[in-house]
Protein backbone atom coordinates (compact mmCIF):
# COMPACT_ATOMS: atom_id res chain seq x y z
CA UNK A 1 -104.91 -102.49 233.65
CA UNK A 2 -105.33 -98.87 234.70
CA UNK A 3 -103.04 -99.39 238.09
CA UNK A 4 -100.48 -101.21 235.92
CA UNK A 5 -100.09 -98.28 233.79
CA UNK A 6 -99.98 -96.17 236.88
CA UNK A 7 -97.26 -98.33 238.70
CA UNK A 8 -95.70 -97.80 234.95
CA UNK A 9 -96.02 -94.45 235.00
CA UNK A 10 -94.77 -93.90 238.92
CA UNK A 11 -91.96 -96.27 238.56
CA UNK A 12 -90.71 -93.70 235.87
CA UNK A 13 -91.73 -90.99 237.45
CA UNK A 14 -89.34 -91.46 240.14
CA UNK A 15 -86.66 -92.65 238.50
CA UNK A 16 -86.33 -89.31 236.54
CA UNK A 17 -86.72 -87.68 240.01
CA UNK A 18 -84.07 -89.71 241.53
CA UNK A 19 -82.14 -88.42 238.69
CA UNK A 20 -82.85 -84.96 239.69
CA UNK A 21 -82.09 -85.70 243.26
CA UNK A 22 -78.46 -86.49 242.35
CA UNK A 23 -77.57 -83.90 239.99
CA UNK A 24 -79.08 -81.40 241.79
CA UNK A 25 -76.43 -80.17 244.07
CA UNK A 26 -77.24 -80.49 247.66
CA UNK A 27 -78.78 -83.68 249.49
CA UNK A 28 -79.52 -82.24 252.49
CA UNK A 29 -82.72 -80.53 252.50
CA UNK A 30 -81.47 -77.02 251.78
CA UNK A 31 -84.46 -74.78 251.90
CA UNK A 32 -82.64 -71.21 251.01
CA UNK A 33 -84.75 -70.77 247.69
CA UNK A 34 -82.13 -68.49 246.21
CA UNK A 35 -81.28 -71.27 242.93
CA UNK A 36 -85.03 -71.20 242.37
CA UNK A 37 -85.01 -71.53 238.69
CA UNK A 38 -88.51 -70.02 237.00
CA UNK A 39 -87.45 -69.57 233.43
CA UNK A 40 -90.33 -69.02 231.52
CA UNK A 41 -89.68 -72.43 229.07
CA UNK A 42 -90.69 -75.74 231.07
CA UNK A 43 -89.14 -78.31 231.66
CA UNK A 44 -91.10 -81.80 231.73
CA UNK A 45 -90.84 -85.43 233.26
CA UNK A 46 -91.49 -88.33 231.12
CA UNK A 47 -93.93 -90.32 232.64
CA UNK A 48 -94.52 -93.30 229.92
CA UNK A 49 -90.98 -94.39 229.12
CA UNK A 50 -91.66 -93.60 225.54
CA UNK A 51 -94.49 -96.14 224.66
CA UNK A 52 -97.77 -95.34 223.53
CA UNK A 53 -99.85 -96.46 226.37
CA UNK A 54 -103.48 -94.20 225.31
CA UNK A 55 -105.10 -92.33 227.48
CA UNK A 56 -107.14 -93.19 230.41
CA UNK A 57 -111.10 -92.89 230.86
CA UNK A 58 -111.29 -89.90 233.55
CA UNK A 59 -114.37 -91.21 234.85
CA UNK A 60 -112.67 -94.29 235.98
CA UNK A 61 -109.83 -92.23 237.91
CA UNK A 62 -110.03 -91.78 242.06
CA UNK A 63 -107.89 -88.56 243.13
CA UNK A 64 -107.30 -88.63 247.10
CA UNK A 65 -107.33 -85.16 247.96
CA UNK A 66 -105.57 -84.36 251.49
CA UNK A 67 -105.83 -81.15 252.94
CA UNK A 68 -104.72 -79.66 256.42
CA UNK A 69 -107.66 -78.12 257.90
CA UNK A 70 -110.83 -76.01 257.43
CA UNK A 71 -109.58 -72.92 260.56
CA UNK A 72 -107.78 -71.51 257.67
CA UNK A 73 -109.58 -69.81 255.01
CA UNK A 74 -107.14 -70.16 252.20
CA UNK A 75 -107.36 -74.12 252.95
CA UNK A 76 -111.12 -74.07 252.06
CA UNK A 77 -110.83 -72.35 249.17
CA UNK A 78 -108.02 -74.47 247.57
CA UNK A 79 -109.84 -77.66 248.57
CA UNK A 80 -113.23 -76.33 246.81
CA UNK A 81 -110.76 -75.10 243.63
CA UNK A 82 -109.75 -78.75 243.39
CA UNK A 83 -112.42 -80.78 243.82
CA UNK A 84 -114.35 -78.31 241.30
CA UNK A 85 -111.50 -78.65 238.98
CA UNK A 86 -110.91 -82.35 239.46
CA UNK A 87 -114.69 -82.78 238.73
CA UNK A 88 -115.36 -80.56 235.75
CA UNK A 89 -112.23 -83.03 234.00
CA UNK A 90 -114.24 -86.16 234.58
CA UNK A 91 -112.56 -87.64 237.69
CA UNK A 92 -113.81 -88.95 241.11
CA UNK A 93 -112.59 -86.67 243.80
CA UNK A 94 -111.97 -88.09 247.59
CA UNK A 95 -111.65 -84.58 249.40
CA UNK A 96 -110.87 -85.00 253.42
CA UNK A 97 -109.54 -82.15 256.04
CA UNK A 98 -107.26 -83.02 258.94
CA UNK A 99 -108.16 -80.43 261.18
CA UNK A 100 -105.03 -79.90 261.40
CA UNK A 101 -103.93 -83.24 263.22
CA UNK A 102 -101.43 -84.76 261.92
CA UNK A 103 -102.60 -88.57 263.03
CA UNK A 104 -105.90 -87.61 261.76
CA UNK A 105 -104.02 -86.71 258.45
CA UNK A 106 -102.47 -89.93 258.05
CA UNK A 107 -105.09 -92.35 258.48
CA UNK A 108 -106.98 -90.22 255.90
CA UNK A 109 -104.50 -90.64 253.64
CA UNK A 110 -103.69 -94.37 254.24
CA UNK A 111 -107.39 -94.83 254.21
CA UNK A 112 -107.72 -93.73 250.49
CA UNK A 113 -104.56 -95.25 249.77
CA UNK A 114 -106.66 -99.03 250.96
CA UNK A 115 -109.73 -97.67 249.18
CA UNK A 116 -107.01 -97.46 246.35
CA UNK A 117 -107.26 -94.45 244.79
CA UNK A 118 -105.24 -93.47 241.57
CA UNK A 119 -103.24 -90.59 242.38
CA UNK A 120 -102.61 -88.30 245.72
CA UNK A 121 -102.86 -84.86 246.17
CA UNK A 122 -101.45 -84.14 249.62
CA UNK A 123 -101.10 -80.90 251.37
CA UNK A 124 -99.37 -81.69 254.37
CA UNK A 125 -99.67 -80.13 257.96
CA UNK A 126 -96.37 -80.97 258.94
CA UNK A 127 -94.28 -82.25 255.97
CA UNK A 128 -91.80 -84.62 257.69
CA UNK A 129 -95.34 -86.63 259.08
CA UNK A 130 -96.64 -88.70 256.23
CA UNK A 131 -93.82 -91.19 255.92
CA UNK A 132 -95.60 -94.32 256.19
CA UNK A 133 -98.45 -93.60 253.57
CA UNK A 134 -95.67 -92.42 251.58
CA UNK A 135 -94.80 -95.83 251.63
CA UNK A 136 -97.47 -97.45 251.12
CA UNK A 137 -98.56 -94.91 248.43
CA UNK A 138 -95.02 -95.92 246.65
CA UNK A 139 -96.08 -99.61 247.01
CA UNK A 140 -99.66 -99.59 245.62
CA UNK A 141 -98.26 -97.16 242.61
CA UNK A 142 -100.25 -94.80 243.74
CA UNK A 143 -98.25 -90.93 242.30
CA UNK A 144 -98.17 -88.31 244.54
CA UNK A 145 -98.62 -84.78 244.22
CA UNK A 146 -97.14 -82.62 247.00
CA UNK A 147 -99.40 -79.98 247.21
CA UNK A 148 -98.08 -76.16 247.86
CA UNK A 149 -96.04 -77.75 250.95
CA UNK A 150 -93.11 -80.04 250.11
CA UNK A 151 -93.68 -83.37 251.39
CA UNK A 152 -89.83 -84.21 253.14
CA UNK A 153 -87.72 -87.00 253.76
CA UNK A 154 -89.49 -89.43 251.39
CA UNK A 155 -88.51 -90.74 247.38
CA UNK A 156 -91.83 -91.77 246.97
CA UNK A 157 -93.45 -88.36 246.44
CA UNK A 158 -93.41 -87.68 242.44
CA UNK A 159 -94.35 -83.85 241.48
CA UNK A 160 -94.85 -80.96 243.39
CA UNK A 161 -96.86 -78.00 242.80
CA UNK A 162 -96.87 -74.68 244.21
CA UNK A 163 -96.37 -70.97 244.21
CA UNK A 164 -92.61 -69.43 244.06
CA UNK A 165 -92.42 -69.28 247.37
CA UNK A 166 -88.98 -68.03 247.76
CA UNK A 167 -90.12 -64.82 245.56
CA UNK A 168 -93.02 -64.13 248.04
CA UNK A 169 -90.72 -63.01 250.68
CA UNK A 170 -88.54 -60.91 248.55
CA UNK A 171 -91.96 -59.44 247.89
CA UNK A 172 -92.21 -59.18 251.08
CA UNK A 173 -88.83 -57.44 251.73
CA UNK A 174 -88.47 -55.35 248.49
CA UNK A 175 -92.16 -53.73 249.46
CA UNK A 176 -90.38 -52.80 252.72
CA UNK A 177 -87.33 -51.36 251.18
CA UNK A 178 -89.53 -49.27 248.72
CA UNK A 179 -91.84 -48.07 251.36
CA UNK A 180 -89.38 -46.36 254.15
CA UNK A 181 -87.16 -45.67 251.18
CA UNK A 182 -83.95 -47.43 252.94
CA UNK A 183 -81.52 -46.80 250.21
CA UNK A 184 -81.83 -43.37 250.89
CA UNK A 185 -83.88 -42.28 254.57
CA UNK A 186 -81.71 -41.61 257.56
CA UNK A 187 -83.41 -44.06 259.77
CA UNK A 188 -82.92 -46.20 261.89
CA UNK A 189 -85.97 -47.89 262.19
CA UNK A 190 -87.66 -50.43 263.75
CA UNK A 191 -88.61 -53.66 262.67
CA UNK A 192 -90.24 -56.78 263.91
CA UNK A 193 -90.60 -60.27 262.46
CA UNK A 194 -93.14 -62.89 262.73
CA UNK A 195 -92.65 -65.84 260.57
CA UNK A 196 -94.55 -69.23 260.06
CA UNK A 197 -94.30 -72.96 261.13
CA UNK A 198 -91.77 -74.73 261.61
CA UNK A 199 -93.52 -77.59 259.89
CA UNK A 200 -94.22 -76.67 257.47
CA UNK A 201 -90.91 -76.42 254.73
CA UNK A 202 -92.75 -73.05 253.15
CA UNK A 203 -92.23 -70.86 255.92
CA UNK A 204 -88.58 -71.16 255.95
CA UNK A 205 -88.29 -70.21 252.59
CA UNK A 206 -90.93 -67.16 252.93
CA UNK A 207 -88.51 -65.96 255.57
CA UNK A 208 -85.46 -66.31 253.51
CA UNK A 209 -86.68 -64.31 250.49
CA UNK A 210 -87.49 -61.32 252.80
CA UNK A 211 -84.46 -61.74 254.80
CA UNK A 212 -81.96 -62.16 252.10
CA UNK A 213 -82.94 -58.67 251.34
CA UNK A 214 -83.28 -56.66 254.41
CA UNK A 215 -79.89 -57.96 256.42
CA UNK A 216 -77.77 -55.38 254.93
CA UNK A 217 -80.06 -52.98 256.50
CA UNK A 218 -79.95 -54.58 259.57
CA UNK A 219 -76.44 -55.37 259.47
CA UNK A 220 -76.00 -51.15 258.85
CA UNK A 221 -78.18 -50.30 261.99
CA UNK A 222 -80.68 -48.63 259.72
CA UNK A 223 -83.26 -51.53 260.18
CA UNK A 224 -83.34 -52.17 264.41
CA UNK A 225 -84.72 -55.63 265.65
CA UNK A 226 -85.66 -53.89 269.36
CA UNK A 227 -86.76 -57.21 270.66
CA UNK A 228 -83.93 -58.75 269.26
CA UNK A 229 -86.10 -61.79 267.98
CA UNK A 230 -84.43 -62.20 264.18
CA UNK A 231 -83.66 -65.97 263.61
CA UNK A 232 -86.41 -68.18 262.30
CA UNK A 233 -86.54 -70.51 265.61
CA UNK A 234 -87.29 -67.35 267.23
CA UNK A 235 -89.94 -66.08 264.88
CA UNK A 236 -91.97 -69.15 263.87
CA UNK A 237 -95.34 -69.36 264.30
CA UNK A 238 -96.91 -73.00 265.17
CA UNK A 239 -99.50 -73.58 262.41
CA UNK A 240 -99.20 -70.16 261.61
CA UNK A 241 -102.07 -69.53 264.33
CA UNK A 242 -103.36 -66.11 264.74
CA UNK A 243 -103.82 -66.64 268.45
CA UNK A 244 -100.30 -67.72 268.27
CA UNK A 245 -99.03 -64.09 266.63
CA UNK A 246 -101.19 -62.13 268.77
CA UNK A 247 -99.92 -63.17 272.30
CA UNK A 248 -96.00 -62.95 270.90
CA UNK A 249 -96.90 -59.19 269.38
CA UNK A 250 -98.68 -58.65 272.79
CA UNK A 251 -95.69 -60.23 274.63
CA UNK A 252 -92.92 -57.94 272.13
CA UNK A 253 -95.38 -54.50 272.56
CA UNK A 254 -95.13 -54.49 276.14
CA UNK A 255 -91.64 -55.15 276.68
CA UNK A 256 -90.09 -53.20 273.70
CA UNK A 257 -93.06 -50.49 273.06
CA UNK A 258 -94.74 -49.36 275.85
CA UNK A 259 -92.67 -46.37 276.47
CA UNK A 260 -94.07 -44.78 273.20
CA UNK A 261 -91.49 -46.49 270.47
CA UNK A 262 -92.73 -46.92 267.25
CA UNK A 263 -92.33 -49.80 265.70
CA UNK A 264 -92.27 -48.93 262.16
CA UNK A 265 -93.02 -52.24 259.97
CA UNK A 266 -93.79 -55.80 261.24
CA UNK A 267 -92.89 -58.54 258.79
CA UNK A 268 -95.81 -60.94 258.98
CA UNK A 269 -95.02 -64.25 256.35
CA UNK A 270 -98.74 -64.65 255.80
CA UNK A 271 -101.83 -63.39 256.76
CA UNK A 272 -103.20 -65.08 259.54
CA UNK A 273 -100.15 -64.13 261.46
CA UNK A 274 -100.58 -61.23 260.22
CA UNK A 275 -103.87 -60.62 261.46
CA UNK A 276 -102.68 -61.82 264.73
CA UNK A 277 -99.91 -58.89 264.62
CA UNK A 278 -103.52 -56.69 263.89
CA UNK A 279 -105.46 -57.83 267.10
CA UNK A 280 -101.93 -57.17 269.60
CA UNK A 281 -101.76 -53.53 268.26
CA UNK A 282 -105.39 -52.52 267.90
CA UNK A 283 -105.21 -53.84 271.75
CA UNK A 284 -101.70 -52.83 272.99
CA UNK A 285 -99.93 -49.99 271.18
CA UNK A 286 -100.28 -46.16 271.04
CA UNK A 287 -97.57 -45.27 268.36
CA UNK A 288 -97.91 -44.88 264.75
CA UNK A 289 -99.42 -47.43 262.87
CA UNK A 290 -96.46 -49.44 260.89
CA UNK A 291 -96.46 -51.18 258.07
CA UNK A 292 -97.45 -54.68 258.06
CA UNK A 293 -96.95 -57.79 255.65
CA UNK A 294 -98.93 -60.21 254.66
CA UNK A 295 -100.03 -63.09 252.14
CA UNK A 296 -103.25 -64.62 251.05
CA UNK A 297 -105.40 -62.10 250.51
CA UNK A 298 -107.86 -63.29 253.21
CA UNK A 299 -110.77 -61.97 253.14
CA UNK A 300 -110.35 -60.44 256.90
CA UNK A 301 -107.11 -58.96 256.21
CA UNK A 302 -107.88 -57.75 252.34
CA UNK A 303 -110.48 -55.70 254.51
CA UNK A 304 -107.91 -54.80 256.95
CA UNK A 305 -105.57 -53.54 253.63
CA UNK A 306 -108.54 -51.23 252.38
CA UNK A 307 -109.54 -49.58 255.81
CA UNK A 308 -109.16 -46.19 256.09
CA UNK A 309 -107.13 -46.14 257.35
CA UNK A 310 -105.70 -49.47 256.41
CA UNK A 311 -104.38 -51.93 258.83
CA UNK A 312 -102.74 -54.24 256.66
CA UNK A 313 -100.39 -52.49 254.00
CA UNK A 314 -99.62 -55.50 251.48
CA UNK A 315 -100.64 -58.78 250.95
CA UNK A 316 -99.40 -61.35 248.44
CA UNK A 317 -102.20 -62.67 246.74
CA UNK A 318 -101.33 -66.50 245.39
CA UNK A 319 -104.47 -67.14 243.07
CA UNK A 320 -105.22 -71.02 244.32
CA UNK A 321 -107.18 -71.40 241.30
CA UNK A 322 -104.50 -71.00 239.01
CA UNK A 323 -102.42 -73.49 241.30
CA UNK A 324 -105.43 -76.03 241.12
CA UNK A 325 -105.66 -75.58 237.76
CA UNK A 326 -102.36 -76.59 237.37
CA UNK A 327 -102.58 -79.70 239.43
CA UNK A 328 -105.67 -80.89 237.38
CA UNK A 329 -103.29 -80.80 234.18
CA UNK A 330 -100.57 -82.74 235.95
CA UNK A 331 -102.86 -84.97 237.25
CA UNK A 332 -104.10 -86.08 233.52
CA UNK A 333 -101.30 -85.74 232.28
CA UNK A 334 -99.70 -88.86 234.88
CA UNK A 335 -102.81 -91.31 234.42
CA UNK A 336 -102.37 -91.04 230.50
CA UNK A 337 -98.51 -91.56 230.45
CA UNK A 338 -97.39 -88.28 229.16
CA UNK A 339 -94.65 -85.38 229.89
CA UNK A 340 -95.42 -83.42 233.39
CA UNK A 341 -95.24 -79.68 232.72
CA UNK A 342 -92.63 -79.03 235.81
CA UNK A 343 -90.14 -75.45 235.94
CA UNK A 344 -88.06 -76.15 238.69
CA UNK A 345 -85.82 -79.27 239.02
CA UNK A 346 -83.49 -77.60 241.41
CA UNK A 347 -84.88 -76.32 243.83
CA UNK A 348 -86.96 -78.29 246.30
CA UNK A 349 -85.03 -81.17 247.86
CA UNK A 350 -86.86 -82.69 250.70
CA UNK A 351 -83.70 -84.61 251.92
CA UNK A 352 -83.71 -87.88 249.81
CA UNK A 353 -84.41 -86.57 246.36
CA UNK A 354 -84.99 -83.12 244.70
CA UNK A 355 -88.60 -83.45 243.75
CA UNK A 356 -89.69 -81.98 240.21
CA UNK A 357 -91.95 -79.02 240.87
CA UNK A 358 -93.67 -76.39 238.83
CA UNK A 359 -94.01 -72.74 240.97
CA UNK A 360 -96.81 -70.30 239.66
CA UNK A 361 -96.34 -66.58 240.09
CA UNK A 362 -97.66 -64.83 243.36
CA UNK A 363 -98.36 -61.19 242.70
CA UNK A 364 -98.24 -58.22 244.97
CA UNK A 365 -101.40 -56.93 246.48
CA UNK A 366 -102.59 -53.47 248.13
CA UNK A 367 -105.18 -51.22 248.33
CA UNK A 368 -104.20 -49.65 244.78
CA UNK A 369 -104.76 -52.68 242.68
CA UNK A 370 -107.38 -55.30 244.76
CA UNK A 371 -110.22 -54.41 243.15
CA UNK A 372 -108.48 -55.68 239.82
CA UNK A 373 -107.01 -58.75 241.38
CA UNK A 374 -109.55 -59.96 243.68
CA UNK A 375 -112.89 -58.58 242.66
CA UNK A 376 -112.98 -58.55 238.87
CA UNK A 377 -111.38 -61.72 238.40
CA UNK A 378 -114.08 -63.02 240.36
CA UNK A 379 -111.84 -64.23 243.40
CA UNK A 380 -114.19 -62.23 245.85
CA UNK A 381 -117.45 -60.19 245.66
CA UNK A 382 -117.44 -56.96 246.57
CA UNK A 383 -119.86 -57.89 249.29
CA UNK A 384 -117.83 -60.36 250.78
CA UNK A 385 -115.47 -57.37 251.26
CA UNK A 386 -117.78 -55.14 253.15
């Protein structure tokens, strides 16, 4: 009874998303961000065609949790928010890493998917990878949650959840603007990029958000690209590895900086590139120190932001309990056959429908306000910060 009123409540599910798909404007996985709507009143999904179905007996509920790997620290942390979360409402959690192998990944998945679990929360490592447990997912009536990267190329994934990612880069770039004042400074100055992966269908719009705002000043000379490295094939970092960022920044420091050029701000998408941008100049430059970008609030970099003096200017700090949090409610709210809270229908096509998503709010992070966001919220201790 329970997976028939699951099937029900996929089978509906998608059909409102297919919906979406086609009145949504583009079909073919445009990833700009800039029609992201976040109006304050959701929208929802109906998930129960109208009939009164009652609700289901959390304790009798399986979520398959799928996440990319443990190397990441953020990755830990949202899989321990989830399961905790998943938990404290009642449900049975199946939690699994994929060290960040994308096989490894899938038979996870399809594994919980024959060990027929109820719903899926899938974090992908490489979005485009999971098409056959998509399938079978689709088949069993198993919903899926895309979680904070967009599963692609698939009509069987049902919500996603995630941050706005599209407003973290123009965090990003506005913090840039503000901070060598380029509406009014003489300039020019220099400026290097160092986006994420490829694979992952975040990182594209990360680098849009920023960009969108600093090409005028690029375009006007004030803003100089000395390596010349500016489009995102260029930039990207595979699985955003810090090693990764570190021997590019090496690479970009000796060809473009060793004759005693500053390089005034690097634009890192998140912080483990980031702290790969860290390691090449602590190693390889001599000039002064420029400002650097970040997201996350990693523990490694959040020190790196309050060092005096700091090595890390900014990070954006994406709360991942608030996003689990989140996810838990969707997740009831599909195995009892009511509305999904989503806030975006626009937005996030993966290239066969537009998938009905709800985006929480990242918030800007520095030295000025951490202790606020990451410390007395409980996020961090203060020791863990030492």
């Amino acid at each position: 009874m329970k997976k028939q009123l699951l099937k029900q409540a996929l089978s509906l599910g998608m059909a409102a998303a297919l919906l979406v798909g086609c009145s949504g404007g583009s079909t073919g996985g445009d990833t700009t961000g800039s029609g992201t709507d976040t109006g304050t009143e959701n929208q929802t999904q109906q998930t129960d065609g109208g009939s009164d179905t009652g609700a289901a007996d959390a304790g009798d509920i399986t979520v398959g949790v799928s996440m990319p790997t443990k190397d990441l620290q953020r990755w830990n942390q949202d899989g321990a928010n989830m399961q905790a979360e998943l938990e404290a409402a009642g449900y049975k959690v199946d939690l699994q890493y994929a060290s960040n192998d994308v096989q490894q990944q899938l038979s996870q998945v399809e594994n919980m998917i024959n060990n027929q679990v109820d719903v899926l929360v899938i974090a992908a490592i490489e979005g485009s990878s999971l098409g056959e447990a998509l399938d079978m997912a689709k088949t069993a009536g198993i919903p899926v949650i895309a979680y904070d990267r967009l599963l692609m190329n698939s009509d069987a994934v049902s919500y996603y959840a995630t941050f706005d990612n599209y407003m973290v880069g123009t965090v990003q770039g506005q913090y840039i603007i503000d901070e060598l004042d380029l509406d009014n400074a003489e300039g020019p100055f220099n400026l290097e990029i160092t986006a994420g992966d490829p694979g992952d269908n975040n990182a594209m719009f990360f680098y849009n958000g920023a960009m969108d705002l600093l090409k005028p000043y690029i375009e006007s000379g004030k803003l100089v690209i000395q390596s010349g490295q500016q489009e995102f094939e260029d930039v990207a970092t595979a699985v955003w590895a810090t090693e990764t960022a570190q021997s590019r920044a090496e690479n970009i420091l000796s060809s473009y900086y060793a004759d005693g050029t500053n390089v005034d701000v690097w634009l890192c998408s998140n912080d483990s590139t980031a702290l790969g941008v860290e390691n090449a100049l602590a190693a390889n430059y001599n000039g002064e120190y420029p400002i650097v970008t970040g997201q996350d609030c990693d523990i490694e970099n959040t020190k790196n932001m309050i060092a005096d003096p700091p090595k890390q200017s900014m990070s954006v700090f994406k709360d991942t309990r608030t996003l689990a949090s989140q996810v838990v409610k969707m997740v009831t709210q599909i195995v009892n056959g009511e509305t999904v809270d989503v806030n975006d229908t626009d937005t996030y096509n993966n290239g066969v429908i537009t998938v009905p998503s709800y985006l929480c709010e990242p918030v800007f992070a520095d030295a000025s306000n951490y202790k606020e966001l990451l410390i007395d919220s409980g996020y961090y201790t203060e020791d863990q910060l030492k």
